[in-house]
Protein backbone atom coordinates (compact mmCIF):
# COMPACT_ATOMS: atom_id res chain seq x y z
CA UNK A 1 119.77 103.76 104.48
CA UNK A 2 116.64 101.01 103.42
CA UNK A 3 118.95 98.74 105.60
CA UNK A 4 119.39 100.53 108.58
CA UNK A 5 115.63 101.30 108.48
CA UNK A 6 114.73 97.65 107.82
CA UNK A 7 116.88 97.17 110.76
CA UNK A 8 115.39 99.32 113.44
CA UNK A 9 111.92 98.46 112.05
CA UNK A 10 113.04 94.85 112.99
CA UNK A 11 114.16 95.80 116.34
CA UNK A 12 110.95 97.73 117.23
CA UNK A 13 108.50 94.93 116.44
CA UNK A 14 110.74 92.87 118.22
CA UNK A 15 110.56 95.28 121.58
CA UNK A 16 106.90 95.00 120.96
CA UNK A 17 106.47 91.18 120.45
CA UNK A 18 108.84 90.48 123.18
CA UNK A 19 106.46 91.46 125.75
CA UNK A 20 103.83 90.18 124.08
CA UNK A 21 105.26 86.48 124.94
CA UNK A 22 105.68 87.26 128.50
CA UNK A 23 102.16 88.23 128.94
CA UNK A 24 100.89 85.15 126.86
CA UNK A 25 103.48 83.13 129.22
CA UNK A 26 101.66 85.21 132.44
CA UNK A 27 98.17 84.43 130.74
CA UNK A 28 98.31 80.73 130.24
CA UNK A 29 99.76 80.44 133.43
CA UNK A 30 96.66 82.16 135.10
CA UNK A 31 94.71 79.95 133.06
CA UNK A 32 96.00 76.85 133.84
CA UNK A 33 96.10 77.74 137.70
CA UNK A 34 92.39 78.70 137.08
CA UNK A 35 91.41 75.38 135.32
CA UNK A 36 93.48 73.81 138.49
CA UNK A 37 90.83 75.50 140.97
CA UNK A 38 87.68 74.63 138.98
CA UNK A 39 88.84 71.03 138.63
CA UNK A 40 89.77 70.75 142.47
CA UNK A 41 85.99 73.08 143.46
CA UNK A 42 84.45 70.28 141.10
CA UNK A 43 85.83 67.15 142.71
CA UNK A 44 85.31 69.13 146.57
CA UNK A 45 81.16 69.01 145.01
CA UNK A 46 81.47 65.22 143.91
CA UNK A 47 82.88 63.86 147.48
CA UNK A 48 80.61 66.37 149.20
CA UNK A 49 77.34 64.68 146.96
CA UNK A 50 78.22 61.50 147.81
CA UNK A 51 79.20 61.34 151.46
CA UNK A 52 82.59 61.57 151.64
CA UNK A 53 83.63 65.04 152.32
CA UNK A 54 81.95 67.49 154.51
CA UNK A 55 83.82 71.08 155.67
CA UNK A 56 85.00 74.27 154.66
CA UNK A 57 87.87 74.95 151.87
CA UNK A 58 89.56 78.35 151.86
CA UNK A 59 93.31 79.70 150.10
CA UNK A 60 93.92 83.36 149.65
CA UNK A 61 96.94 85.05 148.75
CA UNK A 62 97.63 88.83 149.45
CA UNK A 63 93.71 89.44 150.22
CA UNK A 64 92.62 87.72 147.78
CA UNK A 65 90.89 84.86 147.83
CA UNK A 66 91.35 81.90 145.52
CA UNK A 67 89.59 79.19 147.15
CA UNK A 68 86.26 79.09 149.02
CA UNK A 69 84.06 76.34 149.38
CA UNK A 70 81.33 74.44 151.72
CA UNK A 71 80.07 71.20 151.56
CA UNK A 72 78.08 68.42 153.35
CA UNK A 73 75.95 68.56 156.34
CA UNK A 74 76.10 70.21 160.11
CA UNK A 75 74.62 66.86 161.85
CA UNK A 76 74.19 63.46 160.51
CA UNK A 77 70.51 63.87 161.91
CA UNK A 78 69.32 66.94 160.39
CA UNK A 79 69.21 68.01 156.82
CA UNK A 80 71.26 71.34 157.30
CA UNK A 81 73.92 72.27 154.66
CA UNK A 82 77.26 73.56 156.24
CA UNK A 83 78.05 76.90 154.88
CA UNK A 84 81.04 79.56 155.04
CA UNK A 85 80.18 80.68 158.76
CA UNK A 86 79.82 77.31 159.85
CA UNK A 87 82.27 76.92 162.57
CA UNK A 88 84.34 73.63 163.38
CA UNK A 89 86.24 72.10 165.87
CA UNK A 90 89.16 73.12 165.43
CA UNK A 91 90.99 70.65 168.07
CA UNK A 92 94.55 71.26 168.03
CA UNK A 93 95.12 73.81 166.23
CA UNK A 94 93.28 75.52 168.96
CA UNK A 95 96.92 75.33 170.61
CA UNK A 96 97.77 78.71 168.97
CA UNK A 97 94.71 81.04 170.58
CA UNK A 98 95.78 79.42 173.83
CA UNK A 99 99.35 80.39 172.65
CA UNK A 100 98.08 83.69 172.01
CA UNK A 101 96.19 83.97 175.37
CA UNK A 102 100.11 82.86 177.28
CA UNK A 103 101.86 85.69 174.98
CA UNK A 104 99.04 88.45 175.52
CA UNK A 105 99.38 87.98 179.72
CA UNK A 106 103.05 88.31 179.02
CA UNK A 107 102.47 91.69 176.96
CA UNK A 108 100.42 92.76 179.95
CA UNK A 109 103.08 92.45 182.69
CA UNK A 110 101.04 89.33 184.20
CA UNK A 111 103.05 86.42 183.35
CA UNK A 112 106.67 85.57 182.44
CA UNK A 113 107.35 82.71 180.07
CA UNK A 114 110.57 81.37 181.99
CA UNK A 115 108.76 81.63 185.74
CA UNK A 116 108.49 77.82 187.22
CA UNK A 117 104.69 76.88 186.32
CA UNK A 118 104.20 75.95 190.32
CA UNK A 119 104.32 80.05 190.85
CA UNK A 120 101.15 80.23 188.95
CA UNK A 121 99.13 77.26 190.12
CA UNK A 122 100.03 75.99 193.61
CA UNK A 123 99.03 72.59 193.19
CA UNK A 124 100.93 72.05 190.37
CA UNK A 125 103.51 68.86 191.54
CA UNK A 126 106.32 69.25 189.36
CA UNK A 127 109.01 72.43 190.86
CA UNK A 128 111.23 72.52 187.58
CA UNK A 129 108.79 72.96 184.38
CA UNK A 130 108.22 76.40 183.72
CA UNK A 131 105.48 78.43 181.30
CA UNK A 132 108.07 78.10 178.31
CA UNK A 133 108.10 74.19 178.44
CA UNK A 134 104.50 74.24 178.19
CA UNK A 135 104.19 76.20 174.74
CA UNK A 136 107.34 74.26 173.31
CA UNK A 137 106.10 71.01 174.10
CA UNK A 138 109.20 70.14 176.27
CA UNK A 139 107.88 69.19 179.90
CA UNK A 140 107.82 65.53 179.77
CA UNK A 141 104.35 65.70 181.55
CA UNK A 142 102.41 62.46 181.29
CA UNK A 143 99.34 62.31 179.32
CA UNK A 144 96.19 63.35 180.82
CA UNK A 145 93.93 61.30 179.06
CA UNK A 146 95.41 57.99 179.77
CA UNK A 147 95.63 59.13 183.43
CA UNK A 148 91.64 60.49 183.36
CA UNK A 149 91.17 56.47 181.70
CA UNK A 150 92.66 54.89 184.76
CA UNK A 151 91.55 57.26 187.76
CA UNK A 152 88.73 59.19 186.60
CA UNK A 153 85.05 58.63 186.56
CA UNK A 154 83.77 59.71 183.23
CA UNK A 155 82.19 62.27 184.31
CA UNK A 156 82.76 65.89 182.56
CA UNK A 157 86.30 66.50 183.11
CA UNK A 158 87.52 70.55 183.41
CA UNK A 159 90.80 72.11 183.54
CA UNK A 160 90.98 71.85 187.68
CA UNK A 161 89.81 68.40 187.85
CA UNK A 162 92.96 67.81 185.37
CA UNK A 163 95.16 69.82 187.96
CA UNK A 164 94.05 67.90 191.10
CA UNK A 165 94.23 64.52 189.30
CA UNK A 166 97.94 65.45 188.33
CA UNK A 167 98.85 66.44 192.47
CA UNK A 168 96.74 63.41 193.64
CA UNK A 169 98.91 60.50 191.10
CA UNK A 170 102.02 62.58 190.72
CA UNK A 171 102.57 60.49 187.52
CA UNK A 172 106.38 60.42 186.77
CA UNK A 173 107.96 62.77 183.93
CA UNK A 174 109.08 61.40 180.37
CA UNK A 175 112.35 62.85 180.45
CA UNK A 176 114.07 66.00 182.21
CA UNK A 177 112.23 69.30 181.32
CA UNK A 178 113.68 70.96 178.27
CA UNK A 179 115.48 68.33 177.24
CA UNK A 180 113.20 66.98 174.41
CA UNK A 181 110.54 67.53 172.27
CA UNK A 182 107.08 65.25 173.25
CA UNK A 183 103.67 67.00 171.89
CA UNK A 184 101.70 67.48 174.99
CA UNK A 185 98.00 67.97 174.98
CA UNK A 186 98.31 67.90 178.96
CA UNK A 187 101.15 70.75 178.49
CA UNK A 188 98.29 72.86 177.28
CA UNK A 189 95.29 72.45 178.81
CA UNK A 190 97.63 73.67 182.35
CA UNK A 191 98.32 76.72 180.11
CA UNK A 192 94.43 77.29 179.90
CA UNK A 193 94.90 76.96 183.60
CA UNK A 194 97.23 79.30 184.01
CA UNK A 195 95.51 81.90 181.65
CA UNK A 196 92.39 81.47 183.73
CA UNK A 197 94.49 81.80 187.31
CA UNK A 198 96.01 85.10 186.18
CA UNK A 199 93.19 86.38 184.78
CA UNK A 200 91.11 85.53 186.43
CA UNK A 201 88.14 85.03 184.06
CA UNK A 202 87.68 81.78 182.48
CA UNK A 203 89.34 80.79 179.50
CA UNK A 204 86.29 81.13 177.12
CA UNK A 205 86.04 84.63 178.44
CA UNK A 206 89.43 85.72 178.10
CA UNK A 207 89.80 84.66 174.46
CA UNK A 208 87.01 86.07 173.34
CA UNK A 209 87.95 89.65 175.44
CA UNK A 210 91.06 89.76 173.65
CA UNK A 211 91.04 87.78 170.97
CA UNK A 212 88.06 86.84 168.89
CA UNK A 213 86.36 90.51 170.05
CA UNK A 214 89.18 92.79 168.69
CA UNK A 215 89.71 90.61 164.99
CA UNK A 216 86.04 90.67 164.76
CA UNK A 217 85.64 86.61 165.00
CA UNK A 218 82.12 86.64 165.46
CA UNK A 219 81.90 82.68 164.39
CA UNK A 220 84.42 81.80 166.81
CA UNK A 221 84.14 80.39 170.40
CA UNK A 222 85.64 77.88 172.89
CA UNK A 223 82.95 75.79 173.07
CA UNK A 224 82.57 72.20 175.30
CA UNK A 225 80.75 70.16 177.05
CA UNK A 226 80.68 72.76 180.06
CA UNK A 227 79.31 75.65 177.35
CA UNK A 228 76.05 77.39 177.48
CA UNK A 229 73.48 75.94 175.30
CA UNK A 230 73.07 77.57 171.61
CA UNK A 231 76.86 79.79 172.64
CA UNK A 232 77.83 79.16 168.91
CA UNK A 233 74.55 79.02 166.02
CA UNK A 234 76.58 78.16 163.65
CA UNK A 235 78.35 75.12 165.73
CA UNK A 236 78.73 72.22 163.11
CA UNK A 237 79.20 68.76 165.05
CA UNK A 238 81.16 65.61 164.07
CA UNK A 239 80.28 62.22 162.58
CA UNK A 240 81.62 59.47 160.95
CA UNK A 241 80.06 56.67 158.54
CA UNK A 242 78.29 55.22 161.65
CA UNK A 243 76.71 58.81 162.69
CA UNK A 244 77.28 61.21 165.44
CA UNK A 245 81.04 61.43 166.29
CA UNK A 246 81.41 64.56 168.79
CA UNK A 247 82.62 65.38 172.46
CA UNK A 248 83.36 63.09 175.23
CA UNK A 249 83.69 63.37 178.60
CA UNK A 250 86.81 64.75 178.58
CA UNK A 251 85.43 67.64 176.55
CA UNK A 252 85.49 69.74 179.78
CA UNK A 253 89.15 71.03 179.65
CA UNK A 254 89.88 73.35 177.19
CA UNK A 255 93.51 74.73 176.00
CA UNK A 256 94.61 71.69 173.76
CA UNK A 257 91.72 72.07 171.76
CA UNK A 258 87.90 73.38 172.06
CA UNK A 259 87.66 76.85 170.08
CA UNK A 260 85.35 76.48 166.93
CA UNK A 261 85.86 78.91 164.38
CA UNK A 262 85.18 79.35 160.38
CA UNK A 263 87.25 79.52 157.45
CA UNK A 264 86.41 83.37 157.00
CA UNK A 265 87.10 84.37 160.88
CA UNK A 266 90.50 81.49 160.90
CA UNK A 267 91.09 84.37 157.91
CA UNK A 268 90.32 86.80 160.15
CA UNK A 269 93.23 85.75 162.31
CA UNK A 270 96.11 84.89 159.46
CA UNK A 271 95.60 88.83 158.93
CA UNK A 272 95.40 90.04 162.68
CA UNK A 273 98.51 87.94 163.17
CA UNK A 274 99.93 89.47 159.43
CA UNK A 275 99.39 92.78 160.84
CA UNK A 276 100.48 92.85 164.39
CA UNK A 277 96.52 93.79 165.34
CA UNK A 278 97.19 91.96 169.21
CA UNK A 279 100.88 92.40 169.58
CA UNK A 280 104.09 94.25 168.23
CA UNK A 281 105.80 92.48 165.69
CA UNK A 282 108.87 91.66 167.79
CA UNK A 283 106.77 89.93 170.44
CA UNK A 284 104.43 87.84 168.12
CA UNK A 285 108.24 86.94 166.32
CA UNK A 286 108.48 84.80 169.60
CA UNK A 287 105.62 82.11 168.39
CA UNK A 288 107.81 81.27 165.23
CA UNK A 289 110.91 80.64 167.52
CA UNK A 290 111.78 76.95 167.29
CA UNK A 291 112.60 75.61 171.17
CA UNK A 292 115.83 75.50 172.47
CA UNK A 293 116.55 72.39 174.15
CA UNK A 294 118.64 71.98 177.29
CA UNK A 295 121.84 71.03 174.79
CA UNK A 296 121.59 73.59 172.39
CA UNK A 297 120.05 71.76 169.95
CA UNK A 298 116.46 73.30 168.57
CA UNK A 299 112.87 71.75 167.83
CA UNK A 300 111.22 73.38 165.20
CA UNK A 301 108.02 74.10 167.34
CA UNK A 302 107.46 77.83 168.66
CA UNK A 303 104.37 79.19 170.48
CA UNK A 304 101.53 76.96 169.17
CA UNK A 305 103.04 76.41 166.01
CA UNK A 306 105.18 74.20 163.74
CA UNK A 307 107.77 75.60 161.84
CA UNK A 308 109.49 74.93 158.47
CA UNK A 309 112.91 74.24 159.03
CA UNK A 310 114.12 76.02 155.96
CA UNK A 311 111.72 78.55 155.53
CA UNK A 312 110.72 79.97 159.23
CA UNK A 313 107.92 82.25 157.99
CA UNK A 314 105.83 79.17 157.11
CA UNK A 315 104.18 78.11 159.91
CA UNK A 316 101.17 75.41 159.67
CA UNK A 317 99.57 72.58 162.53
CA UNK A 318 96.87 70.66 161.83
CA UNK A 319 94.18 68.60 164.66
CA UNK A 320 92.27 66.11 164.96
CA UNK A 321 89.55 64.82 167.63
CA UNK A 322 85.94 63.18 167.58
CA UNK A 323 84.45 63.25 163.88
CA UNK A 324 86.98 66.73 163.23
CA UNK A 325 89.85 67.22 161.64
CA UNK A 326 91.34 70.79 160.61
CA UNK A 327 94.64 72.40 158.90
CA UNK A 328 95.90 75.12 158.54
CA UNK A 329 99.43 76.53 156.93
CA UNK A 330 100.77 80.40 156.69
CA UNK A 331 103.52 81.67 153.99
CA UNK A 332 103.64 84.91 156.04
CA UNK A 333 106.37 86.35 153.65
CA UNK A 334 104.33 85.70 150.44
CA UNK A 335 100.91 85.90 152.84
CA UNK A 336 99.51 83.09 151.84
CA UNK A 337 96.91 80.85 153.74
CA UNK A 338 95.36 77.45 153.32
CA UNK A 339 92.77 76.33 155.66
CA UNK A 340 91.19 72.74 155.73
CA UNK A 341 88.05 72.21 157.97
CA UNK A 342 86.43 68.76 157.78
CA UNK A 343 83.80 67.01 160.00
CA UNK A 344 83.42 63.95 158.41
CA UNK A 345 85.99 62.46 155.99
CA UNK A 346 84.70 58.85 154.79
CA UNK A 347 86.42 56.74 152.25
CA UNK A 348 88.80 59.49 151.53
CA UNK A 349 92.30 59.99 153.91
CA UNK A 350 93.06 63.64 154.94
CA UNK A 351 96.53 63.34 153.55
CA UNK A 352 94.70 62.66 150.19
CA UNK A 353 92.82 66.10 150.69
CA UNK A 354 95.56 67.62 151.15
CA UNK A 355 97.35 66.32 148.45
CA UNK A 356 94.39 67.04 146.13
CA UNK A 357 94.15 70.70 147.45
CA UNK A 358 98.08 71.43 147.40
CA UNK A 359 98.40 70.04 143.99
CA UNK A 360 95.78 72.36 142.64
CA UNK A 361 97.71 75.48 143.87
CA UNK A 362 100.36 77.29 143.09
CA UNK A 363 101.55 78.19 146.14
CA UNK A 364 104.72 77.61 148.30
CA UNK A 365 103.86 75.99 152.07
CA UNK A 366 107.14 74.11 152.32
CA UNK A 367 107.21 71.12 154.21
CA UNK A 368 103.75 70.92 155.37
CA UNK A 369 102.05 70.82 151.50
């Protein structure tokens, strides 16, 4: 009888300890993953001190935010800290509002992603490319700033002095529509034509309309050379080691790049795009599509976005022009963000941030960590 109870007194302190492990397991883990963050918010400070780094830092996972910092300065000029409603150039990974803009005309019975592109804008030279070879990169169009370098004037150039230098040259196409994948910058800057044809508001105006408005993106604007002064207060410009680092003159056109936005509003939009706020599920579905090609074969690049090849709901693109660079990556089934927004990185390679930030985490972004 002692035995027996001996026995189930040993198997009840065992039921008890048993658990007791796991959470000591679950609490070191925390703990380390913690000590991970400090380390990684300590060496963000250092670079920021000394010159090297200067952006904005965010990961959250399920609401929650993990990550959050701000360092360096707004202008190489002027003494102003950046802070956590500065807003960036984004460059390309402005590709996925203009994405967004394409897929919300479509929603609205305006614009079909297979029509021919020439249906939309008239003087558009090239019959065969259609809306859909824009957003998947596939039109073989030539590159609009090496054809601005040879035949334009260096003065401001917009969206319609792209369009008319593209009818007046006729440069040829890389390879048959469709049938391969060649990023395009030129591919969407016409789609920020076409939004503002259809529209018919400009492209600044339509984004923020239906866009930045409804997710309540107050720090977040297409902003350029042909802007307003003062549009966006919180505007942080680039530099490099030698100073100021910001637009050109082709800083006119807008599509391929020019929206500025914060870590907290690019947040903003990982949850209006996590919870269907600006389309139905099974229409957004269609920016995480890879291409189809002409053979069959598919490019794993939807609407504005890169996809993992084994895991489709992580999405990421990153974008780099002037003194900016930016990043950002979605784990839409674990919701999970990372977002990297840098206007001056000096003596230390944006891979190595990267590296630096991704190692600190534990968090799943596939190929693109």
């Amino acid at each position: 009888m002692k035995l027996i109870n001996i026995i189930l007194s040993v198997f009840v302190i065992g039921l008890v300890i048993m658990p007791s492990y796991a959470n000591s397991d679950k609490v070191s883990s925390e703990v380390n993953g913690t000590n991970k963050l400090k380390a990684l918010e300590q060496w963000i400070d250092e670079k920021g001190k000394s010159g090297q780094l200067s952006g904005t830092f965010l990961f959250a996972r399920k609401g929650k935010v993990l990550l959050k910092k701000a360092v360096g300065n707004v202008h190489p000029d002027h003494d102003r800290p950046i802070v956590l409603d500065s807003s960036f150039n984004l460059a390309s990974v402005s590709k996925q509002f203009t994405a967004m803009a394409v897929m919300l005309l479509s929603y609205q019975g305006k614009l079909d992603y297979d029509a021919k592109v020439k249906s939309y804008l008239a003087e558009f030279p090239y019959p065969n490319i259609t809306v859909r070879h824009l957003l998947n990169h596939t039109s073989g169009l030539a590159d609009y700033m090496e054809l601005a370098e040879e035949h334009w004037n260096n003065e401001t150039l917009t969206n319609q002095d792209m369009l008319n230098l593209f009818n007046k040259h006729k440069p040829a196409l890389a390879f048959v529509p469709g049938s391969k994948f060649e990023y395009s910058n030129t591919g969407y800057v016409t789609l920020s034509a076409i939004v503002e044809r259809v529209s018919k508001m400009s492209f600044a105006h339509y984004l923020k309309k239906h866009v930045f408005q409804p997710l309540s993106m107050d720090h977040t604007r297409v902003v350029n050379l042909l802007s307003e002064p003062n549009l966006l207060p919180s505007r942080v410009y680039g530099q490099n080691s030698e100073g100021l680092d910001d637009l050109v003159y082709l800083d006119g056109v807008s599509g391929d790049g020019a929206v500025y936005s914060s870590v907290d509003d690019l947040l903003k939009w990982h949850y209006g795009l996590v919870d269907n706020k600006l389309l139905p599920k099974k229409l957004q579905e269609a920016a995480y599509t890879p291409a189809t090609l002409n053979d069959g074969s598919l490019f794993h690049y939807g609407f504005g976005w890169f996809i993992d090849r084994k895991s489709p709901h992580i999405v990421a693109h990153s974008g780099g022009w002037v003194g900016f660079i930016s990043y950002i990556a979605r784990n839409t089934q674990s919701d999970e963000v990372i977002i990297l927004l840098t206007n001056k990185v000096d003596g230390i390679e944006f891979e190595e941030l990267q590296k630096r930030v991704f190692s600190s985490l534990d968090a799943d972004f596939g190929e693109f960590q």
